[in-house]
PDB file of N, CA and C in Angstrom:
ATOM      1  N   UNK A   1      82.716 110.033  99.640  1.00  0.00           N
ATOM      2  CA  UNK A   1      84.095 109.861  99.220  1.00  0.00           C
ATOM      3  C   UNK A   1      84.901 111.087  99.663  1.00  0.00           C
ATOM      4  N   UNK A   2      85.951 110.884 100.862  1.00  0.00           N
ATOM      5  CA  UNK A   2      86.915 111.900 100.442  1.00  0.00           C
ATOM      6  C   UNK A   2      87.768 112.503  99.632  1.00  0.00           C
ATOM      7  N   UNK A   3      87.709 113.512  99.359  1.00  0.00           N
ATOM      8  CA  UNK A   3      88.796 114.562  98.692  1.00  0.00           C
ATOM      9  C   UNK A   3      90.453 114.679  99.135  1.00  0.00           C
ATOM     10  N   UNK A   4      91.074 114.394  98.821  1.00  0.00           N
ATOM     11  CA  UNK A   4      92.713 114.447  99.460  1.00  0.00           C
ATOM     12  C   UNK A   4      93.306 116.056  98.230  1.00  0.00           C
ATOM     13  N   UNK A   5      94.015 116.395  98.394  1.00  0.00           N
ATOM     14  CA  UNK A   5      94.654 117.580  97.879  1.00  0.00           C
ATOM     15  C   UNK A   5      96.557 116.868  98.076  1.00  0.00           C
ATOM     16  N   UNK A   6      97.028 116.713  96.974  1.00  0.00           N
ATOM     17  CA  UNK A   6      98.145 115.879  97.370  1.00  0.00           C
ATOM     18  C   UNK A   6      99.323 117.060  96.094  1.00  0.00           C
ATOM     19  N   UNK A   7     100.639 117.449  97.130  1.00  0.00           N
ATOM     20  CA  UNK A   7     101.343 118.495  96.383  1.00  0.00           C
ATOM     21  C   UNK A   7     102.954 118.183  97.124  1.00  0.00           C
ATOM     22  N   UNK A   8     103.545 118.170  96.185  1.00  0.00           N
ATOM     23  CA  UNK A   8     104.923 117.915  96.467  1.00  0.00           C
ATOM     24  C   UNK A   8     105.936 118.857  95.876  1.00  0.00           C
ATOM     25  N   UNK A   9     106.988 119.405  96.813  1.00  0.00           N
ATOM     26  CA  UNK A   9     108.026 120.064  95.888  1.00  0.00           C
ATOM     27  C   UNK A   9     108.853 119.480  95.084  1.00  0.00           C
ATOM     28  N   UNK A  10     109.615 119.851  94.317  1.00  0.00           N
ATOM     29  CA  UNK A  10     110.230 119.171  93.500  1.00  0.00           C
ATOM     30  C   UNK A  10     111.410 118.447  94.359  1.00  0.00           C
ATOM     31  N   UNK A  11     112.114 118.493  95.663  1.00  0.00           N
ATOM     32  CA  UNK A  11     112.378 117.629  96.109  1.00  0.00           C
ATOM     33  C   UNK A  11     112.206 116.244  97.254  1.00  0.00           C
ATOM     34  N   UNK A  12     110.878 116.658  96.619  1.00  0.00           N
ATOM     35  CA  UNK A  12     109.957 115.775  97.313  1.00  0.00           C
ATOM     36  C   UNK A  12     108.950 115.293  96.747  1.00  0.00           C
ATOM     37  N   UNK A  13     108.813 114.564  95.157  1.00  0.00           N
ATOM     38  CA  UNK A  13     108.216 114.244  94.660  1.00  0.00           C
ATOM     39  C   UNK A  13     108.781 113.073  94.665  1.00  0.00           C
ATOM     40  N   UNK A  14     109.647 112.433  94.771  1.00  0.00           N
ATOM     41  CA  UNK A  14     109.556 110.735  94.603  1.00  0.00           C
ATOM     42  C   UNK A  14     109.514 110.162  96.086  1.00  0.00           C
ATOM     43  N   UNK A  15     109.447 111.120  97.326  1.00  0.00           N
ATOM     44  CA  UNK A  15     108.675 110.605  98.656  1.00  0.00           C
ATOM     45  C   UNK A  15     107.186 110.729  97.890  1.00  0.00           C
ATOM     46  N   UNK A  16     107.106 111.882  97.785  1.00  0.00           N
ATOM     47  CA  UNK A  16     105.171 111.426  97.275  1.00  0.00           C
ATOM     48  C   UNK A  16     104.872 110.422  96.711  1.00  0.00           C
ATOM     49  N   UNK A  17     105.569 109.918  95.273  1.00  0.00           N
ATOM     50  CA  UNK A  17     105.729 108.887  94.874  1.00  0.00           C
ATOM     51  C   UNK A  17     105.372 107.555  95.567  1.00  0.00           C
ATOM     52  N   UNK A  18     106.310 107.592  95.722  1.00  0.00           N
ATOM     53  CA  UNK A  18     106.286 106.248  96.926  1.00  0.00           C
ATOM     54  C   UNK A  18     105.203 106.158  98.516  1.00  0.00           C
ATOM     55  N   UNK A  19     104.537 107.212  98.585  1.00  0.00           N
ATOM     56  CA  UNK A  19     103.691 107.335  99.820  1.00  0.00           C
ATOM     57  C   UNK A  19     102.716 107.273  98.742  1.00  0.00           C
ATOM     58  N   UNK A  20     102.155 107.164  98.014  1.00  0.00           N
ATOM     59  CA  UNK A  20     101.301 107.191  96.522  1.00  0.00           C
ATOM     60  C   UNK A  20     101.120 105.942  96.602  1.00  0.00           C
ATOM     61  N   UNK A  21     101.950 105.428  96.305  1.00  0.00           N
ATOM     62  CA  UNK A  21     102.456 104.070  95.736  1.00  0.00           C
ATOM     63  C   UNK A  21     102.184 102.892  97.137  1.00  0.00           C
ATOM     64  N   UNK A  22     102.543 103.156  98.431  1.00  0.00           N
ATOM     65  CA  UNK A  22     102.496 102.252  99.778  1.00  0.00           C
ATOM     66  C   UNK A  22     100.760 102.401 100.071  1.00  0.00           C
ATOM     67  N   UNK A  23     100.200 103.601  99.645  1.00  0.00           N
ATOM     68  CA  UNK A  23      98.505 103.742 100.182  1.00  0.00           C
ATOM     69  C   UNK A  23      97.825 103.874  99.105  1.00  0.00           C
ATOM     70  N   UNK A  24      98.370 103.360  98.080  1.00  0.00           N
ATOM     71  CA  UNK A  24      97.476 103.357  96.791  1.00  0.00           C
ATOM     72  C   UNK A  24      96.432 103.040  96.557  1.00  0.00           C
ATOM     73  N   UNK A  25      95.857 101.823  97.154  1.00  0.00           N
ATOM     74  CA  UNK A  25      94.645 100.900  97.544  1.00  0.00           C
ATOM     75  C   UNK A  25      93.799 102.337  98.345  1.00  0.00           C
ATOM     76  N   UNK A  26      94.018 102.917  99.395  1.00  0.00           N
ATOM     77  CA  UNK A  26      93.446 103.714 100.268  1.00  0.00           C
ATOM     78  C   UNK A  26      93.427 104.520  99.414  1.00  0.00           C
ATOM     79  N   UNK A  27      93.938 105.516  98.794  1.00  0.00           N
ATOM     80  CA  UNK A  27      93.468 106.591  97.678  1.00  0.00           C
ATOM     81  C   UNK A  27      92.949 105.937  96.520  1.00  0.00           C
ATOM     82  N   UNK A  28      92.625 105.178  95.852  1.00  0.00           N
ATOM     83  CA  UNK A  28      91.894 105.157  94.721  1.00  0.00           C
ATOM     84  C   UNK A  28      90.523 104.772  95.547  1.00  0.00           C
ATOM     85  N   UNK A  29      90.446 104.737  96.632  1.00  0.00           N
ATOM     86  CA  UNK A  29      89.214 105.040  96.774  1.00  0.00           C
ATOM     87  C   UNK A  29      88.476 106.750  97.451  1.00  0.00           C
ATOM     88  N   UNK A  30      89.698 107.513  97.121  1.00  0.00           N
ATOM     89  CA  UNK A  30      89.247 108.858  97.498  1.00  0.00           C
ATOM     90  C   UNK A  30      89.437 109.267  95.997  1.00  0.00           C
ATOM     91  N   UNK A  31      88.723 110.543  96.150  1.00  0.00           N
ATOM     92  CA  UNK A  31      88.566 112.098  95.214  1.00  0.00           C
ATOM     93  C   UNK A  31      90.498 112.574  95.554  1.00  0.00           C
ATOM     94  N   UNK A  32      90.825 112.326  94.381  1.00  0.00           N
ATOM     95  CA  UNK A  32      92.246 113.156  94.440  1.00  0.00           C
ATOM     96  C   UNK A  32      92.290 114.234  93.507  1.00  0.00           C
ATOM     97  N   UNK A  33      93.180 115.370  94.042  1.00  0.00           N
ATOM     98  CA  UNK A  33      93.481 116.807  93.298  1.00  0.00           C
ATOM     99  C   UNK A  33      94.969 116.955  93.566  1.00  0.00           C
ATOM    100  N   UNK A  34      95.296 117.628  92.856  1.00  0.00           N
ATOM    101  CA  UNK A  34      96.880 117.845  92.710  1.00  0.00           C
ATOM    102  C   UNK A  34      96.912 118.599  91.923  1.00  0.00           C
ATOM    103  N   UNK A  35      98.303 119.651  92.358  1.00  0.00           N
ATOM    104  CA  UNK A  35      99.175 120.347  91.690  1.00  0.00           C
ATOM    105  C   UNK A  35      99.756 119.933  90.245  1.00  0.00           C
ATOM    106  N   UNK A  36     100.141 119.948  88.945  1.00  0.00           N
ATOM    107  CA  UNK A  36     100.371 119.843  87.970  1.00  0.00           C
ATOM    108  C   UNK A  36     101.053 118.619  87.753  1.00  0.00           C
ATOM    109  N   UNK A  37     102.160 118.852  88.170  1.00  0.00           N
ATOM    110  CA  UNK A  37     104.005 118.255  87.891  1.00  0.00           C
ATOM    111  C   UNK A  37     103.240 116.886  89.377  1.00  0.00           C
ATOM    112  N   UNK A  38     102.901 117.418  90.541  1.00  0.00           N
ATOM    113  CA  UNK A  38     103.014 116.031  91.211  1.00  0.00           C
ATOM    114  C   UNK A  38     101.547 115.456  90.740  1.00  0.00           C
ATOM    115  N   UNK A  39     100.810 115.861  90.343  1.00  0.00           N
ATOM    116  CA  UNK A  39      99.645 114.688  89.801  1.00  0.00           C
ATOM    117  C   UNK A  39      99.900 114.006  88.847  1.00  0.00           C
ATOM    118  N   UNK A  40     100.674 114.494  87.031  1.00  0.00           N
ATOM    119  CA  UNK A  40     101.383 113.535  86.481  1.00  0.00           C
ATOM    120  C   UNK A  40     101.831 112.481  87.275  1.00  0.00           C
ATOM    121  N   UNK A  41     102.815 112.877  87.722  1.00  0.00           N
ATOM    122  CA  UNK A  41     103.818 111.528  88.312  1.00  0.00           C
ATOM    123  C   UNK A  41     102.585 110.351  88.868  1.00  0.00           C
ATOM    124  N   UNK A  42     102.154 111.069  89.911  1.00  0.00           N
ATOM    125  CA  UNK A  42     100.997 110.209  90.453  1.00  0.00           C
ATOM    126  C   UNK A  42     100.213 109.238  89.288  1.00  0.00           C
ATOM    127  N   UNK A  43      99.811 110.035  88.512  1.00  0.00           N
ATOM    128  CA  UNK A  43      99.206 109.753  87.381  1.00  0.00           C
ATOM    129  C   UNK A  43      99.968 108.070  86.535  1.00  0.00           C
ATOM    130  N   UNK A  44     101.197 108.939  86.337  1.00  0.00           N
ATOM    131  CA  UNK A  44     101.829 108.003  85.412  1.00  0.00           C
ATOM    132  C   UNK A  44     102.740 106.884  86.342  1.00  0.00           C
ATOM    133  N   UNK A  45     102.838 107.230  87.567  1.00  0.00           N
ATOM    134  CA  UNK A  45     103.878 106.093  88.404  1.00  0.00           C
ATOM    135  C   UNK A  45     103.208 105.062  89.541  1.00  0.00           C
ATOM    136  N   UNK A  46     102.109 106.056  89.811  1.00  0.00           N
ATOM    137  CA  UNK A  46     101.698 105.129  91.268  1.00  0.00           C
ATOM    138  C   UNK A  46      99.617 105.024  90.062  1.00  0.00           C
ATOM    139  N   UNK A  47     100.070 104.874  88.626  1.00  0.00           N
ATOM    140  CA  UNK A  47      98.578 104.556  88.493  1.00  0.00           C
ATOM    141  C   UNK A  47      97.404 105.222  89.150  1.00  0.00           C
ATOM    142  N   UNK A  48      97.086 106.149  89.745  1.00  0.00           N
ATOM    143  CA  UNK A  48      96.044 107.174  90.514  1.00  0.00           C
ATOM    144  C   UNK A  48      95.320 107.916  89.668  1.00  0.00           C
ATOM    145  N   UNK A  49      94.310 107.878  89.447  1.00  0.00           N
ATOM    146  CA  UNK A  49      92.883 108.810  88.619  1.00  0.00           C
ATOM    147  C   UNK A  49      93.326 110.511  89.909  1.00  0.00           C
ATOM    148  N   UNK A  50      93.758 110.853  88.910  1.00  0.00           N
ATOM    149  CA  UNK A  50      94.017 112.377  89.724  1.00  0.00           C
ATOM    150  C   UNK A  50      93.514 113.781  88.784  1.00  0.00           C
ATOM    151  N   UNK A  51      93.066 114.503  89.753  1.00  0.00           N
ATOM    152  CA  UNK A  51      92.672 115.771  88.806  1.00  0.00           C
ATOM    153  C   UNK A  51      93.592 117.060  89.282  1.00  0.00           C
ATOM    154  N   UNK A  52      94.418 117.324  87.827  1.00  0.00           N
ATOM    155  CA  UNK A  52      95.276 118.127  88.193  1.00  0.00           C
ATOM    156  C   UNK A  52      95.223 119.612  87.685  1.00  0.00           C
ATOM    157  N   UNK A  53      95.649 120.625  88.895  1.00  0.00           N
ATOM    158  CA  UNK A  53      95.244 122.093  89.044  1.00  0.00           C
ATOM    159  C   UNK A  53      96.492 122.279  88.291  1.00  0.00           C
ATOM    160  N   UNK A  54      96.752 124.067  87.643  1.00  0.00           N
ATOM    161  CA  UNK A  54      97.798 124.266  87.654  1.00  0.00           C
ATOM    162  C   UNK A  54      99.041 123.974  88.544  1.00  0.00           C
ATOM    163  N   UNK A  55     100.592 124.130  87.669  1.00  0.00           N
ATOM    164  CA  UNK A  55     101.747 123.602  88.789  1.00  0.00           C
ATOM    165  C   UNK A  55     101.415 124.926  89.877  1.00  0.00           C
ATOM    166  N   UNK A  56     102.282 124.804  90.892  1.00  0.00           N
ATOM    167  CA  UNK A  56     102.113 125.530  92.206  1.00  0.00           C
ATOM    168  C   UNK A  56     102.504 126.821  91.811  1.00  0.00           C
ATOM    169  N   UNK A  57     103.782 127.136  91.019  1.00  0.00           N
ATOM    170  CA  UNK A  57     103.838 128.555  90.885  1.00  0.00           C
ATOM    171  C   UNK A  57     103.300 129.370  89.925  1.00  0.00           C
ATOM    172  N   UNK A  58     102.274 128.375  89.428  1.00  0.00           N
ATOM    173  CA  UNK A  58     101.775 129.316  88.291  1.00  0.00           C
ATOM    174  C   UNK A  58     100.098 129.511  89.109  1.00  0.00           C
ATOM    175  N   UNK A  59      99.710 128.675  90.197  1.00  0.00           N
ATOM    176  CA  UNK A  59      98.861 129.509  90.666  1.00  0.00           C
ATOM    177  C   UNK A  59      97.751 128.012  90.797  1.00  0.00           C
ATOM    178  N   UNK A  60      98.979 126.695  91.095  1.00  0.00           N
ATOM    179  CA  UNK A  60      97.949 125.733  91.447  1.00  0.00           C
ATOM    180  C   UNK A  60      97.867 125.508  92.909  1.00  0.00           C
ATOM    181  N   UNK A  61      98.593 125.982  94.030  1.00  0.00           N
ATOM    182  CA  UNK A  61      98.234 125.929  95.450  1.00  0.00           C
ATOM    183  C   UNK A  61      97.100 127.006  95.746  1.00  0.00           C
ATOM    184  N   UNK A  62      96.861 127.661  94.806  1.00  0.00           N
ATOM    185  CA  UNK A  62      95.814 128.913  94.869  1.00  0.00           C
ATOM    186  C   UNK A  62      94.343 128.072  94.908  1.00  0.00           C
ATOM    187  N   UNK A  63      95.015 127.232  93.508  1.00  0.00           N
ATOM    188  CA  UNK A  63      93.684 126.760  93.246  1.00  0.00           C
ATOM    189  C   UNK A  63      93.046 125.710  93.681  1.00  0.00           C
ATOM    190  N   UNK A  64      94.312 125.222  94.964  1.00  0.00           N
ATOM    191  CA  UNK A  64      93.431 124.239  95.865  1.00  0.00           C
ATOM    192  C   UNK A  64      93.499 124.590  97.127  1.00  0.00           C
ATOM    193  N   UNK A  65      93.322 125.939  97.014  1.00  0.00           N
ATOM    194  CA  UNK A  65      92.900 126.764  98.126  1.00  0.00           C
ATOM    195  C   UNK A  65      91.789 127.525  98.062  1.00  0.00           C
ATOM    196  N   UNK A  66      91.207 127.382  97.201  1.00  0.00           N
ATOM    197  CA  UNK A  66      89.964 127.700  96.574  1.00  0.00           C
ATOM    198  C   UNK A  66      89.106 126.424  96.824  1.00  0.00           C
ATOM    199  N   UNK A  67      89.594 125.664  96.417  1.00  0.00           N
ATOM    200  CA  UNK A  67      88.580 124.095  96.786  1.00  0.00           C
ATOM    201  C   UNK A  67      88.639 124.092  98.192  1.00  0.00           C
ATOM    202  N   UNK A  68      89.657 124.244  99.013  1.00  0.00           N
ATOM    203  CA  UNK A  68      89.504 124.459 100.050  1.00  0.00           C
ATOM    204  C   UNK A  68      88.438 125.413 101.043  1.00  0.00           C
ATOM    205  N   UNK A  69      88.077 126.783 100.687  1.00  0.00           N
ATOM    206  CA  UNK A  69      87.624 127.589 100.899  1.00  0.00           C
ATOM    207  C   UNK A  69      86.294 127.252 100.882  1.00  0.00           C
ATOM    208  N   UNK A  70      85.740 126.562  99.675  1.00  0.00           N
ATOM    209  CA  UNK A  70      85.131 126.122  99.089  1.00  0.00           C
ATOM    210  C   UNK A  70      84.084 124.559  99.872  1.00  0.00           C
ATOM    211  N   UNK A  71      84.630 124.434 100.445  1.00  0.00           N
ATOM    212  CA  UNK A  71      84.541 123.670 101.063  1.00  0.00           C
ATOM    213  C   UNK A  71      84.439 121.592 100.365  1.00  0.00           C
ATOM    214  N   UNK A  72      85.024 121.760  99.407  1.00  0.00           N
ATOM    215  CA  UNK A  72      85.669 120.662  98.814  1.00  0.00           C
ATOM    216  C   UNK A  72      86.802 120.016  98.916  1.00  0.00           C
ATOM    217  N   UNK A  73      87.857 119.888  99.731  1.00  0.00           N
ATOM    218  CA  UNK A  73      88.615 119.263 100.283  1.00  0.00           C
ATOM    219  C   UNK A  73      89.048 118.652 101.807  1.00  0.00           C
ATOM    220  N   UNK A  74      88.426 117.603 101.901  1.00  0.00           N
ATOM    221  CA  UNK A  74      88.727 117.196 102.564  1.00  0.00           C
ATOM    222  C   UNK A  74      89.993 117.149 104.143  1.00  0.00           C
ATOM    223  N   UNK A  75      91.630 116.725 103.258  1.00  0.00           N
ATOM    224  CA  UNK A  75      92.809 116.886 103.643  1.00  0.00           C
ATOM    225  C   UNK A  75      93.715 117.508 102.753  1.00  0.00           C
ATOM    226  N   UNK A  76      94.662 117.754 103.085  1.00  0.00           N
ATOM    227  CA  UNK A  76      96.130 118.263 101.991  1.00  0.00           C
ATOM    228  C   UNK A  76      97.068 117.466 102.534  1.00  0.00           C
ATOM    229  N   UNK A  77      97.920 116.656 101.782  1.00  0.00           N
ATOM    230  CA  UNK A  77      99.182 116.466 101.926  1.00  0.00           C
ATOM    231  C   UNK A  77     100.073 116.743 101.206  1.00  0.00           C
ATOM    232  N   UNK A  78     100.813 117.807 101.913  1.00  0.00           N
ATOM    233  CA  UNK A  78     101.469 118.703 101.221  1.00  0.00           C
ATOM    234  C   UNK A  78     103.311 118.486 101.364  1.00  0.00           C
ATOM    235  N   UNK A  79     103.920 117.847 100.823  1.00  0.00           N
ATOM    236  CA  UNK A  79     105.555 117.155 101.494  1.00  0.00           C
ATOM    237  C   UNK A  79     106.350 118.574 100.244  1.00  0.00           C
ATOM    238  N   UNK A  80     107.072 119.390 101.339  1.00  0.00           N
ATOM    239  CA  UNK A  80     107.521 120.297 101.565  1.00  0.00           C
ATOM    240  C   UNK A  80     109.046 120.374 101.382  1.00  0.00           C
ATOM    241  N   UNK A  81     109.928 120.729 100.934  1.00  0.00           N
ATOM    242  CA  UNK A  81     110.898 121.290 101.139  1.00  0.00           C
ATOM    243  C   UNK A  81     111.398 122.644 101.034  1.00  0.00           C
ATOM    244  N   UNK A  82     111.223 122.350 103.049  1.00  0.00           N
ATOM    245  CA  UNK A  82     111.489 123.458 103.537  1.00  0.00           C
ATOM    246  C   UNK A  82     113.117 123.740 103.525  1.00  0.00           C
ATOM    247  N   UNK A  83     113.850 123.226 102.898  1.00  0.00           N
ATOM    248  CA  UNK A  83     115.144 123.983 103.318  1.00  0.00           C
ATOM    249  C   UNK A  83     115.855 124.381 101.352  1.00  0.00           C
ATOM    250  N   UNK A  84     114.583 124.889 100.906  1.00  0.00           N
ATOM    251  CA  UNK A  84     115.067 125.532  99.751  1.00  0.00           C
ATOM    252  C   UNK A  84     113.944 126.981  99.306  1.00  0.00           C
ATOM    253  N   UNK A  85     114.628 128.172  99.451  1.00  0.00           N
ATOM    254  CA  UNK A  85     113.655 129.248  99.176  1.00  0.00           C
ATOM    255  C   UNK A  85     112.608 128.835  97.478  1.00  0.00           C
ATOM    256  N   UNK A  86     111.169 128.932  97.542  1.00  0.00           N
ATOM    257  CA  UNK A  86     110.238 128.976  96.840  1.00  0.00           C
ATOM    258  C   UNK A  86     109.786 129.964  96.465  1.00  0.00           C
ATOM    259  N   UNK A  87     109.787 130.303  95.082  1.00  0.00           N
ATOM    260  CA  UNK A  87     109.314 131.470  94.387  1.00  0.00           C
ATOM    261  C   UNK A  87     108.164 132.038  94.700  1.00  0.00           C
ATOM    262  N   UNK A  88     107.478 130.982  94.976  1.00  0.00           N
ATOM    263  CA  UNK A  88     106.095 130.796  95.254  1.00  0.00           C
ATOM    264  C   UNK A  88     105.188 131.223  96.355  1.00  0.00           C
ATOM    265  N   UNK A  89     106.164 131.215  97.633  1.00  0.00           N
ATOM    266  CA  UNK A  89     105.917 131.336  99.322  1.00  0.00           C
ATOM    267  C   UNK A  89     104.565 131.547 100.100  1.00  0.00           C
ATOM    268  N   UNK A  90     104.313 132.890  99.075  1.00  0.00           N
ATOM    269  CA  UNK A  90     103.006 133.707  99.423  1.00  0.00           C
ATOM    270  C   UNK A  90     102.129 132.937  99.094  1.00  0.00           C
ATOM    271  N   UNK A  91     102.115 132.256  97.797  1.00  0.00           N
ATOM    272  CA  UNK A  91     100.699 131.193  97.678  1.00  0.00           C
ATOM    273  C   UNK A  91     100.498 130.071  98.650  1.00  0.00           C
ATOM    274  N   UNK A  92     102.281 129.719  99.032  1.00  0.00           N
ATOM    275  CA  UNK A  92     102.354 128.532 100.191  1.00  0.00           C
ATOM    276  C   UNK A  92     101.879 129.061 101.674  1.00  0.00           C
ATOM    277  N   UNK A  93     102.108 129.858 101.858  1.00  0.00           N
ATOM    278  CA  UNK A  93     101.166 130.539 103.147  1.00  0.00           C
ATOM    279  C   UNK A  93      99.928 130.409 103.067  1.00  0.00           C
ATOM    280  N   UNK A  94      99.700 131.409 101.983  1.00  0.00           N
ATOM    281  CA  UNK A  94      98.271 131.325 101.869  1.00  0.00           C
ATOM    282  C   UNK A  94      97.588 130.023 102.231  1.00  0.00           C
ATOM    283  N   UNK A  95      97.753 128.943 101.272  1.00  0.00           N
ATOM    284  CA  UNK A  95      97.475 127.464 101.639  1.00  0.00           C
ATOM    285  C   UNK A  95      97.101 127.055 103.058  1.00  0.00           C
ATOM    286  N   UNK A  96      98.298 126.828 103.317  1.00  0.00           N
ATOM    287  CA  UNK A  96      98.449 126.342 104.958  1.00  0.00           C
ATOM    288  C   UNK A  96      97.108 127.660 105.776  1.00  0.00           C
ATOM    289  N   UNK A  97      97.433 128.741 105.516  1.00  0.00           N
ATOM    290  CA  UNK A  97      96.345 129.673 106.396  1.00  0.00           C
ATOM    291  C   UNK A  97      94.892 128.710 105.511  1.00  0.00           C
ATOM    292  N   UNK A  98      94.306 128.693 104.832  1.00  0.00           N
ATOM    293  CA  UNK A  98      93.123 128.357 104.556  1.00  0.00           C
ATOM    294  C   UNK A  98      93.227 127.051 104.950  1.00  0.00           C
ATOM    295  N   UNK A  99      93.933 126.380 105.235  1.00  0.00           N
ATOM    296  CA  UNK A  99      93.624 125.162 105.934  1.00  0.00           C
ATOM    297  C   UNK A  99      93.465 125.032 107.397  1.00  0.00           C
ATOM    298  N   UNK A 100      93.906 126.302 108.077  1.00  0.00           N
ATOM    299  CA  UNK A 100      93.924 126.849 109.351  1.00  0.00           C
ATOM    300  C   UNK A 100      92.474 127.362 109.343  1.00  0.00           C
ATOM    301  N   UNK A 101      92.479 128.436 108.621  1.00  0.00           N
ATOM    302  CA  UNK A 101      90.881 128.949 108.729  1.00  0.00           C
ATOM    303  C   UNK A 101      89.954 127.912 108.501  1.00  0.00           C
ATOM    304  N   UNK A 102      89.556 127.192 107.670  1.00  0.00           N
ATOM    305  CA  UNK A 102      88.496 126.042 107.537  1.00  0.00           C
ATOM    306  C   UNK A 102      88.846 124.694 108.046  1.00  0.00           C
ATOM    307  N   UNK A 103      89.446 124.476 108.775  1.00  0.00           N
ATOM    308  CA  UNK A 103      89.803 123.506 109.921  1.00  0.00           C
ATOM    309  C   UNK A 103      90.616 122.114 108.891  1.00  0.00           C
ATOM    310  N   UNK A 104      91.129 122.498 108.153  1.00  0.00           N
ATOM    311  CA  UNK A 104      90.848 120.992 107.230  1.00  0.00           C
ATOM    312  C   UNK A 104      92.425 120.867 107.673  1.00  0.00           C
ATOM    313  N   UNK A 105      92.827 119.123 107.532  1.00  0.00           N
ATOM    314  CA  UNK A 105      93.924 118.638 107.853  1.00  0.00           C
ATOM    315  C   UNK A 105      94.748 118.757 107.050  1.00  0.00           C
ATOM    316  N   UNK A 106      96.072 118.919 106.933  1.00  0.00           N
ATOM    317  CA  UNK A 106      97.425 119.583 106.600  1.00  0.00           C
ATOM    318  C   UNK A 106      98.456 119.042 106.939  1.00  0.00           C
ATOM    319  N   UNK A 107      99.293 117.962 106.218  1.00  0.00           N
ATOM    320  CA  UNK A 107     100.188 117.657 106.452  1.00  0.00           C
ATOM    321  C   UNK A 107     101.364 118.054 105.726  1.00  0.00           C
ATOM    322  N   UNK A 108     102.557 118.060 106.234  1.00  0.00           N
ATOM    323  CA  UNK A 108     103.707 118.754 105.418  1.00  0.00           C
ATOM    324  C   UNK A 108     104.985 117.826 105.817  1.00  0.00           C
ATOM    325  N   UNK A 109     104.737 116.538 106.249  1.00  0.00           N
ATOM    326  CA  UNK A 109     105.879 115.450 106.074  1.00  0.00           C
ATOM    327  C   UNK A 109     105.478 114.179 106.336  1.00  0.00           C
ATOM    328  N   UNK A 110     106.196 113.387 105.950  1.00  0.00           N
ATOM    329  CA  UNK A 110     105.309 111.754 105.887  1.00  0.00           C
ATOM    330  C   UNK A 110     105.140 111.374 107.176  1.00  0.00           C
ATOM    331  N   UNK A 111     105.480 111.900 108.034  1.00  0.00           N
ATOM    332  CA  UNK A 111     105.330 111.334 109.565  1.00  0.00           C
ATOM    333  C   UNK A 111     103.276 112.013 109.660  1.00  0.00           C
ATOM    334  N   UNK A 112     103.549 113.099 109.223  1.00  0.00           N
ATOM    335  CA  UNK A 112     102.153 113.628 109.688  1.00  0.00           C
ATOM    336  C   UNK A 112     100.998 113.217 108.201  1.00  0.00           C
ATOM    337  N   UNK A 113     102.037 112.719 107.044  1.00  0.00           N
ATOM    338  CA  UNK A 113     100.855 111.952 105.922  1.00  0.00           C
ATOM    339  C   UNK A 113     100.460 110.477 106.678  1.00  0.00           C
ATOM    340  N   UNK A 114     101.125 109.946 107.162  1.00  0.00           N
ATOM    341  CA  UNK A 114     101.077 108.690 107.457  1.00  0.00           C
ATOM    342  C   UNK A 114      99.928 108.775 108.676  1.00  0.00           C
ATOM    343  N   UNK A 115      99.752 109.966 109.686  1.00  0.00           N
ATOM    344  CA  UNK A 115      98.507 110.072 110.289  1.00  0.00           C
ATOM    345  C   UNK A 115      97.089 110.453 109.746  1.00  0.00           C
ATOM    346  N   UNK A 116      97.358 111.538 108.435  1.00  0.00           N
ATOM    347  CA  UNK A 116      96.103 111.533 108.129  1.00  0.00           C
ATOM    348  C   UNK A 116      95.869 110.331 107.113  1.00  0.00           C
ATOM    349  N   UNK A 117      96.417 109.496 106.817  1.00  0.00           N
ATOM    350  CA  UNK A 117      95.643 108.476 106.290  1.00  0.00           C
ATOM    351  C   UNK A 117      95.136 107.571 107.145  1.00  0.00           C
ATOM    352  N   UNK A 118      95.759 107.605 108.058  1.00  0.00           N
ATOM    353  CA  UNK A 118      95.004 106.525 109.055  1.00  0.00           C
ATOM    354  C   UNK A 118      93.793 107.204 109.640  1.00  0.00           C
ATOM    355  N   UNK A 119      93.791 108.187 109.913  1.00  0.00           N
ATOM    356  CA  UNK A 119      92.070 109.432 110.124  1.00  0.00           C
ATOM    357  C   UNK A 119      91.377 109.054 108.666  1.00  0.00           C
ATOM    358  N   UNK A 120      91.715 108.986 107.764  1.00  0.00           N
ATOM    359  CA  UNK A 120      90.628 108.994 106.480  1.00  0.00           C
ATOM    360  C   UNK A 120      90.379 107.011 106.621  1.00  0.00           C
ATOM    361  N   UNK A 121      90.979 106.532 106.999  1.00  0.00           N
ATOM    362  CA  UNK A 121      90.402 105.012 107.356  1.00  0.00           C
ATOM    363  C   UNK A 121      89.346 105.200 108.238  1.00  0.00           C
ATOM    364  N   UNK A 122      89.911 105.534 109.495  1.00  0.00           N
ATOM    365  CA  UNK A 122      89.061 105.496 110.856  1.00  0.00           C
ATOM    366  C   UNK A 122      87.387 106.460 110.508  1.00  0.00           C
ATOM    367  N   UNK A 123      87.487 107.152 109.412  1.00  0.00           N
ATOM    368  CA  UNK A 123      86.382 108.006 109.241  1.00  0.00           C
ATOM    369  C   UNK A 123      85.248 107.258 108.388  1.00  0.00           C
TER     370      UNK A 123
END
C-alpha cells in the first residue's frame, strides 16, 4: 500500500478538497498522512481515513519530513500558495529538500497532483 503525504495552505484547501474528493476511490486505497487543518477537512468532507501530524506551523511539515527521511512516504502532494509569505518557510524548504534528497515525488499544484496519481495507478 502506498503512503501519500497530502498538505494544503489555507488557500488551497478546498482545491485539496475537491482533488480529495475527484480521486477518492484511488486514495482510500492508499496509507494517507496529513498536516492537521488539511486532514480534518479530508477527514470530514471527502470521507478519507487520514492520519493527521501536527498543523504545518506548529511543526507538522517537519513531521512529514521525518516520515519522509524515514523512509515511509511514498509521495507528497503538497498545493501551495505561493503568492502569500508563510510563517513557516524554513520548514517548507526543508520539506521539498527531503523530498529532493530521498527521491520521493512532490507535487505543489494540481497539474503535477493529477500526474502523481496517475504514477501511483501505473505502479
Amino acid at each position: 500500500m502506498k503512503t501519500i503525504a497530502l498538505i494544503a495552505h489555507d488557500r488551497c484547501k478546498s482545491q485539496m478538497i475537491e482533488f480529495a474528493r475527484t480521486h477518492a476511490t484511488m486514495l482510500a486505497g492508499c496509507s494517507l498522512v496529513a498536516t492537521k487543518t488539511t486532514g480534518s477537512l479530508l477527514i470530514d468532507e471527502a470521507k478519507l481515513t487520514v492520519r493527521c501530524m501536527l498543523s504545518g506551523p506548529q511543526g507538522g511539515d517537519l513531521q512529514i519530513g521525518g516520515l519522509i527521511a524515514e523512509g515511509r512516504i511514498d509521495a507528497v502532494i503538497f498545493l501551495r500558495d505561493v503568492l502569500t509569505a508563510q510563517p513557516h518557510e524554513p520548514d517548507i524548504t526543508a520539506l521539498l529538500r527531503i523530498c529532493d534528497v530521498h527521491n520521493v515525488p512532490v507535487a505543489t499544484n494540481l497539474a503535477t497532483a493529477e500526474w502523481v496519481m496517475r504514477g501511483i495507478v501505473m505502479v
